[in-house]
Protein backbone atom coordinates (compact mmCIF):
# COMPACT_ATOMS: atom_id res chain seq x y z
CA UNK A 1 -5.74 -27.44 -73.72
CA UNK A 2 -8.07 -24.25 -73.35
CA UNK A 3 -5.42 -21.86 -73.99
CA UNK A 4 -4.51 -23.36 -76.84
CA UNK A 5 -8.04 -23.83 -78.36
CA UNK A 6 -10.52 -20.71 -76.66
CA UNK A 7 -10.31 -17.88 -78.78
CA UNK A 8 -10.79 -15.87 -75.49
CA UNK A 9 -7.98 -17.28 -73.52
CA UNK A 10 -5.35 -17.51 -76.49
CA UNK A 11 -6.55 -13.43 -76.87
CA UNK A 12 -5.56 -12.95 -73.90
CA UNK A 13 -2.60 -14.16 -73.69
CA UNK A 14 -1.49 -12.34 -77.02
CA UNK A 15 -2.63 -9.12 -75.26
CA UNK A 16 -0.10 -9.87 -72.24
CA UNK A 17 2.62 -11.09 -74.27
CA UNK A 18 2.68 -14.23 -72.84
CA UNK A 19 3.73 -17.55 -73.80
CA UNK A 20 1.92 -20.42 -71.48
CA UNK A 21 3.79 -22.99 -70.14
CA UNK A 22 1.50 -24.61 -67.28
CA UNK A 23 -1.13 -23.87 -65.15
CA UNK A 24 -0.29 -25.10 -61.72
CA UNK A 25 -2.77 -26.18 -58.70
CA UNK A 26 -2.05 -25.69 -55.51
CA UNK A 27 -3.51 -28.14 -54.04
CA UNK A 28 -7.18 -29.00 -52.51
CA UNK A 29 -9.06 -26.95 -49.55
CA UNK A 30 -8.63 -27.81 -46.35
CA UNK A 31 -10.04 -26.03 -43.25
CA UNK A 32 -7.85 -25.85 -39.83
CA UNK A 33 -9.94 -25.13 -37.19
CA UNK A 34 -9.88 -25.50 -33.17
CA UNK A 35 -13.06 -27.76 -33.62
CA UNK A 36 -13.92 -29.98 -35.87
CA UNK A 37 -15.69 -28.83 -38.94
CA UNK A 38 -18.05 -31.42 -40.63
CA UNK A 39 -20.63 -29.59 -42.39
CA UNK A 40 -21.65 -26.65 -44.06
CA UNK A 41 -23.19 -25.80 -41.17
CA UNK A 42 -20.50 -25.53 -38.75
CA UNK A 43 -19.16 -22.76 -41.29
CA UNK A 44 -21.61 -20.11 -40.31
CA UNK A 45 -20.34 -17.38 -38.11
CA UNK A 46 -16.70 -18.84 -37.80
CA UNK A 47 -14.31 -16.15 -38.11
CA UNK A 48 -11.48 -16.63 -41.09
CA UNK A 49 -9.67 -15.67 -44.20
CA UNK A 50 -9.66 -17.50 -47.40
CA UNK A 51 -8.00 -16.29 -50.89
CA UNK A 52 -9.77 -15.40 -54.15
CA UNK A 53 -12.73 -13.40 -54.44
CA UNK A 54 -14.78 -16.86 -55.96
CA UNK A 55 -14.03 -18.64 -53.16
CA UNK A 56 -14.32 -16.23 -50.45
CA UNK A 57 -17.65 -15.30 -52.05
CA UNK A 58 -18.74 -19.09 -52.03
CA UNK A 59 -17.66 -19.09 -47.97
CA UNK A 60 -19.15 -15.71 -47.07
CA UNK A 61 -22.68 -17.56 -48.68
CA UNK A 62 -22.03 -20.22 -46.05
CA UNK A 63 -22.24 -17.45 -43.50
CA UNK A 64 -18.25 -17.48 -43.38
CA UNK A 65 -16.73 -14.05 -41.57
CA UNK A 66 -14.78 -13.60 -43.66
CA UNK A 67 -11.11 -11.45 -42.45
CA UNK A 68 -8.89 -9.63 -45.04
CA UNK A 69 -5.60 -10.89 -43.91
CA UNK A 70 -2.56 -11.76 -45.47
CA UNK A 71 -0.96 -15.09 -45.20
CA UNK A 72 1.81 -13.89 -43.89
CA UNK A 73 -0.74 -12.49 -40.77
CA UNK A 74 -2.24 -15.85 -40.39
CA UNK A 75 -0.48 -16.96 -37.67
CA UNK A 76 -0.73 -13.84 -35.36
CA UNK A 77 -4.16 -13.48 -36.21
CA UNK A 78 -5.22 -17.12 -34.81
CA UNK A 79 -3.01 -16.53 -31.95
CA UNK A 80 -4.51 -13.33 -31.22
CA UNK A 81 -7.69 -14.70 -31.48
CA UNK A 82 -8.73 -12.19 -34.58
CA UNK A 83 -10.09 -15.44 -36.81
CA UNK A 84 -10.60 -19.15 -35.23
CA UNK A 85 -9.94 -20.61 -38.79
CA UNK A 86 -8.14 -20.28 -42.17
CA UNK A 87 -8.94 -21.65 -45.90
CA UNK A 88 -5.44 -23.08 -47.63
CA UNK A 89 -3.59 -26.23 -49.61
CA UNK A 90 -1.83 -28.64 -47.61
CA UNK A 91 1.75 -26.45 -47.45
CA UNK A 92 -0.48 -23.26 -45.71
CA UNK A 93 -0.83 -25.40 -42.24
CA UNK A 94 3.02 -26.62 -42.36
CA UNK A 95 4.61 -23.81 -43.96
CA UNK A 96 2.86 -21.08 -42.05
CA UNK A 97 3.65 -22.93 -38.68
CA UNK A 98 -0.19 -23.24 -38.53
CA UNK A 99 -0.10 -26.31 -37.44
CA UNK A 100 0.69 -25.49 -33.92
CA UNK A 101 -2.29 -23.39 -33.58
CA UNK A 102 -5.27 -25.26 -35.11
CA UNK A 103 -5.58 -29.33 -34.54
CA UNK A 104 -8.14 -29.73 -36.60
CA UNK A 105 -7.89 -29.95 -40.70
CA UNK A 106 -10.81 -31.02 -42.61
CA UNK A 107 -11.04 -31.32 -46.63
CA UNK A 108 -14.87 -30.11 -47.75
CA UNK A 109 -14.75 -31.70 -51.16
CA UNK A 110 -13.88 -27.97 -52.92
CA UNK A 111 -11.11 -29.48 -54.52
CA UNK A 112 -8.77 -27.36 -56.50
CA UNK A 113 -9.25 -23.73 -55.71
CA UNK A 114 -6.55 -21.62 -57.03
CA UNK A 115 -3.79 -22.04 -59.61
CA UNK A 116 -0.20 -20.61 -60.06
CA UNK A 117 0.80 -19.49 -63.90
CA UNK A 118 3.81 -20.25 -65.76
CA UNK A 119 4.98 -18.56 -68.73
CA UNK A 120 7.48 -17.00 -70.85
CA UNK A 121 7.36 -13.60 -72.76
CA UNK A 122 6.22 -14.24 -75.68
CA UNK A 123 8.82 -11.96 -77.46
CA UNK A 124 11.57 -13.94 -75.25
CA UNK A 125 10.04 -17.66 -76.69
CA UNK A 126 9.86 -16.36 -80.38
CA UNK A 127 13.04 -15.16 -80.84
CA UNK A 128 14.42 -18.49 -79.65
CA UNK A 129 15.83 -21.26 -82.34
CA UNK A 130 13.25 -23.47 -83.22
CA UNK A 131 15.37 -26.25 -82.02
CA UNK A 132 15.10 -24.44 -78.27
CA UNK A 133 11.46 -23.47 -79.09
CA UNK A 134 10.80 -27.61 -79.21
CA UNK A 135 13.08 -28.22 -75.98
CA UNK A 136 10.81 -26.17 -73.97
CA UNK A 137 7.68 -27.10 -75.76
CA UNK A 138 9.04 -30.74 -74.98
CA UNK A 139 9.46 -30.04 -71.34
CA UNK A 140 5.82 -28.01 -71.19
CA UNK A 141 3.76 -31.25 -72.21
CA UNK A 142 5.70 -33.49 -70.08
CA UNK A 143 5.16 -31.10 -67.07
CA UNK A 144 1.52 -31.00 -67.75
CA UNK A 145 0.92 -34.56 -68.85
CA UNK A 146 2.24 -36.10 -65.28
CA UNK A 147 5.73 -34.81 -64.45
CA UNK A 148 4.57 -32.08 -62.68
CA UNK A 149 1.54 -33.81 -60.47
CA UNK A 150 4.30 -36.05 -59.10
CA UNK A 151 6.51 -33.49 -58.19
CA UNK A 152 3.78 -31.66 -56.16
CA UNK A 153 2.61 -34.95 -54.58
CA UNK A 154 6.15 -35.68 -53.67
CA UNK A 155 6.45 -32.07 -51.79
CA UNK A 156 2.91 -31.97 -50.87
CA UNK A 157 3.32 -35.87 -48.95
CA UNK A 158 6.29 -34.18 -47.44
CA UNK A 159 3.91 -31.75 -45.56
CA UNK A 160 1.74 -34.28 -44.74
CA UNK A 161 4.65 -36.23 -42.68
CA UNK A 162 5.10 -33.03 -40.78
CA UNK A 163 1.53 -32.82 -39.91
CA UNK A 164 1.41 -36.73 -39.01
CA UNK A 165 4.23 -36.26 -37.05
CA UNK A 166 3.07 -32.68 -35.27
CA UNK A 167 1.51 -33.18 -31.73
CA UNK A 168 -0.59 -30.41 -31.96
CA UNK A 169 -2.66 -31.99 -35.04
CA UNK A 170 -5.80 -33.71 -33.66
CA UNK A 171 -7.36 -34.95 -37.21
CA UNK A 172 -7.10 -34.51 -40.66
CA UNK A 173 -10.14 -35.73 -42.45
CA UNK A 174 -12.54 -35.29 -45.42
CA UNK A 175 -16.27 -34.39 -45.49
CA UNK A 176 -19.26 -37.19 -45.94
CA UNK A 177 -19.90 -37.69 -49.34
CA UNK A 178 -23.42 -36.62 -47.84
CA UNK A 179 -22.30 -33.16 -46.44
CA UNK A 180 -20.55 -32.13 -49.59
CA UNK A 181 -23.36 -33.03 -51.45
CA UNK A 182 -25.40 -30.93 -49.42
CA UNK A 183 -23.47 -28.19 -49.67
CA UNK A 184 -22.98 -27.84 -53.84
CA UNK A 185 -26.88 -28.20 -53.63
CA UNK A 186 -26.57 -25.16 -51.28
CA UNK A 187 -24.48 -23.42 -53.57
CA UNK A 188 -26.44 -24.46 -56.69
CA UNK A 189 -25.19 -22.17 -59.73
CA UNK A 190 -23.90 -19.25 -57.52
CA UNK A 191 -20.40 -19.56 -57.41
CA UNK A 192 -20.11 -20.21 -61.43
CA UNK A 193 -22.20 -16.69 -62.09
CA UNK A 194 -19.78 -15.05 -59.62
CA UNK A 195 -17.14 -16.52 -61.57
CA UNK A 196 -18.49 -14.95 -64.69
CA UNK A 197 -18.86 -11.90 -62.84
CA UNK A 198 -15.02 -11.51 -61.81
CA UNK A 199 -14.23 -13.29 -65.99
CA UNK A 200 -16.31 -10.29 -67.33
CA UNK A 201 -14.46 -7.56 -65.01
CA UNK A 202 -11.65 -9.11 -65.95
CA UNK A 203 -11.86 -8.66 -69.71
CA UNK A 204 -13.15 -11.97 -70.79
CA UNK A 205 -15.17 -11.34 -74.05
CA UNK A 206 -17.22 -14.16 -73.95
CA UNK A 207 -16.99 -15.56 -70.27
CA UNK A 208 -20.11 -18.24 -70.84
CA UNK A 209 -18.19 -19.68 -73.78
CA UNK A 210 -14.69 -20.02 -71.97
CA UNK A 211 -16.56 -21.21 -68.90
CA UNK A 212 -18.69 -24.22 -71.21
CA UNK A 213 -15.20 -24.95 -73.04
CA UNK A 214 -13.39 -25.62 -69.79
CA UNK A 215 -15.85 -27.55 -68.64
CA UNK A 216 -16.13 -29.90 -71.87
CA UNK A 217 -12.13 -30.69 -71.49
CA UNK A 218 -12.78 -31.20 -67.64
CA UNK A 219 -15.39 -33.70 -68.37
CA UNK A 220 -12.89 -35.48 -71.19
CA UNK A 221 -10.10 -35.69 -68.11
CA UNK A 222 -12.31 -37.31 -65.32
CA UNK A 223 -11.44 -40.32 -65.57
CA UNK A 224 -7.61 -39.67 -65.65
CA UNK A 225 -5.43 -41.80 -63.57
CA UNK A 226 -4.40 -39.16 -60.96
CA UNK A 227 -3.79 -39.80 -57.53
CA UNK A 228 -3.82 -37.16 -55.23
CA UNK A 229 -1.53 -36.32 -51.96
CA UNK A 230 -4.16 -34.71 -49.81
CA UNK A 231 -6.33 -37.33 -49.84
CA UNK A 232 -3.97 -40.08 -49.85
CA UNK A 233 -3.22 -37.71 -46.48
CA UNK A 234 -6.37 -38.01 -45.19
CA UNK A 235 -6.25 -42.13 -45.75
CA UNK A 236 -2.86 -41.99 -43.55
CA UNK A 237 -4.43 -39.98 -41.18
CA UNK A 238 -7.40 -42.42 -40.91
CA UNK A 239 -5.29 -45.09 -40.23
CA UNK A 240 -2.96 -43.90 -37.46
């Protein structure tokens, strides 16, 4: 809805020659650590990597040390003993074998933290037929209207069997509504003005506007039916 309605966003895409299909989440934050994690607190000093520099700028706040490694280092890294912990979605513990490595997995109420883009060039979509142009536009609003949520659910419950089933898992749970809360009052406005920060280096013309729009469609989608497989995880995991 934003990049079809922010003069900002549907800019930029016209300056990248890009036709949007869906923006794609990949998943909420969890922690894996070799001790449980249960508060802001336990954050500060604890060795790991995270992705995106809003994120890893929220975490190094929290006193995070904060590693540049690759996710395809991860695994050596914790072996080695370089970091204790990592920062991923739900596939980063089963599909990066950490799993076997760190028992504990803990969700800190960050939520969504990164997306994937989908598109098509632009030049590509408008010299289709218009009778293609609809099949795709078809299949774009079905994808983003539920299709696409239940697809990742089914792949992300998938992982979630693995890490029932994995001896090496000790725990997967979520935060106290209490210690999340705690830590956004922590935060306080800090993480959206470094957002704004990496908008503005990023070419975003009017980064408080986009920001205030995105937040105003948000707010019209929470209350959404959406059920989501990490924490439906973390209920399976609470009743082993």
């Amino acid at each position: 809805d934003l990049h079809q309605t922010n003069p900002d966003a549907i800019a930029n895409m016209e300056k990248n020659n890009l036709h949007l299909i869906s923006y794609w989440p990949s998943g909420r934050l969890l922690f894996g650590s070799k001790e449980p994690l249960e508060q802001v607190e336990d954050l500060d000093g604890l060795q790991g990597r995270a992705n995106g520099p809003v994120l890893q700028y929220t975490l190094q706040n929290a006193g995070y040390a904060m590693n540049a490694i690759t996710a395809s280092e991860t695994y050596e890294a914790v072996e080695r003993g370089v970091i204790k912990s990592v920062a991923g979605a739900i596939d980063f513990p089963v599909n990066m074998s950490l799993m076997e490595l760190l028992p504990y997995w803990s969700d800190a109420g960050i939520g969504q933290y990164a997306v994937f883009g989908m598109w098509f060039s632009k030049d590509v979509y408008d010299s289709l037929p218009t009778d293609l142009q609809a099949v795709i536009d078809e299949v774009a609003v079905e994808l983003n209207n539920g299709a696409g949520v239940e697809a990742f659910n089914q792949g992300a419950q998938s992982q979630c069997q693995q890490m029932l089933d994995a001896p090496t898992v000790e725990d997967l749970t979520a935060w106290d509504d209490s210690a999340v809360q705690a830590w956004v009052d922590d935060i306080g406005g800090a993480s959206e003005e470094k957002w704004l920060e990496v908008a503005t280096e990023f070419g975003i013309a009017d980064p408080e506007s986009y920001l205030a729009d995105y937040k105003a469609l948000y707010a019209q989608s929470a209350d959404a039916d959406y059920s989501d497989a990490t924490i439906a995880s973390i209920d399976q995991f609470a009743s082993r």
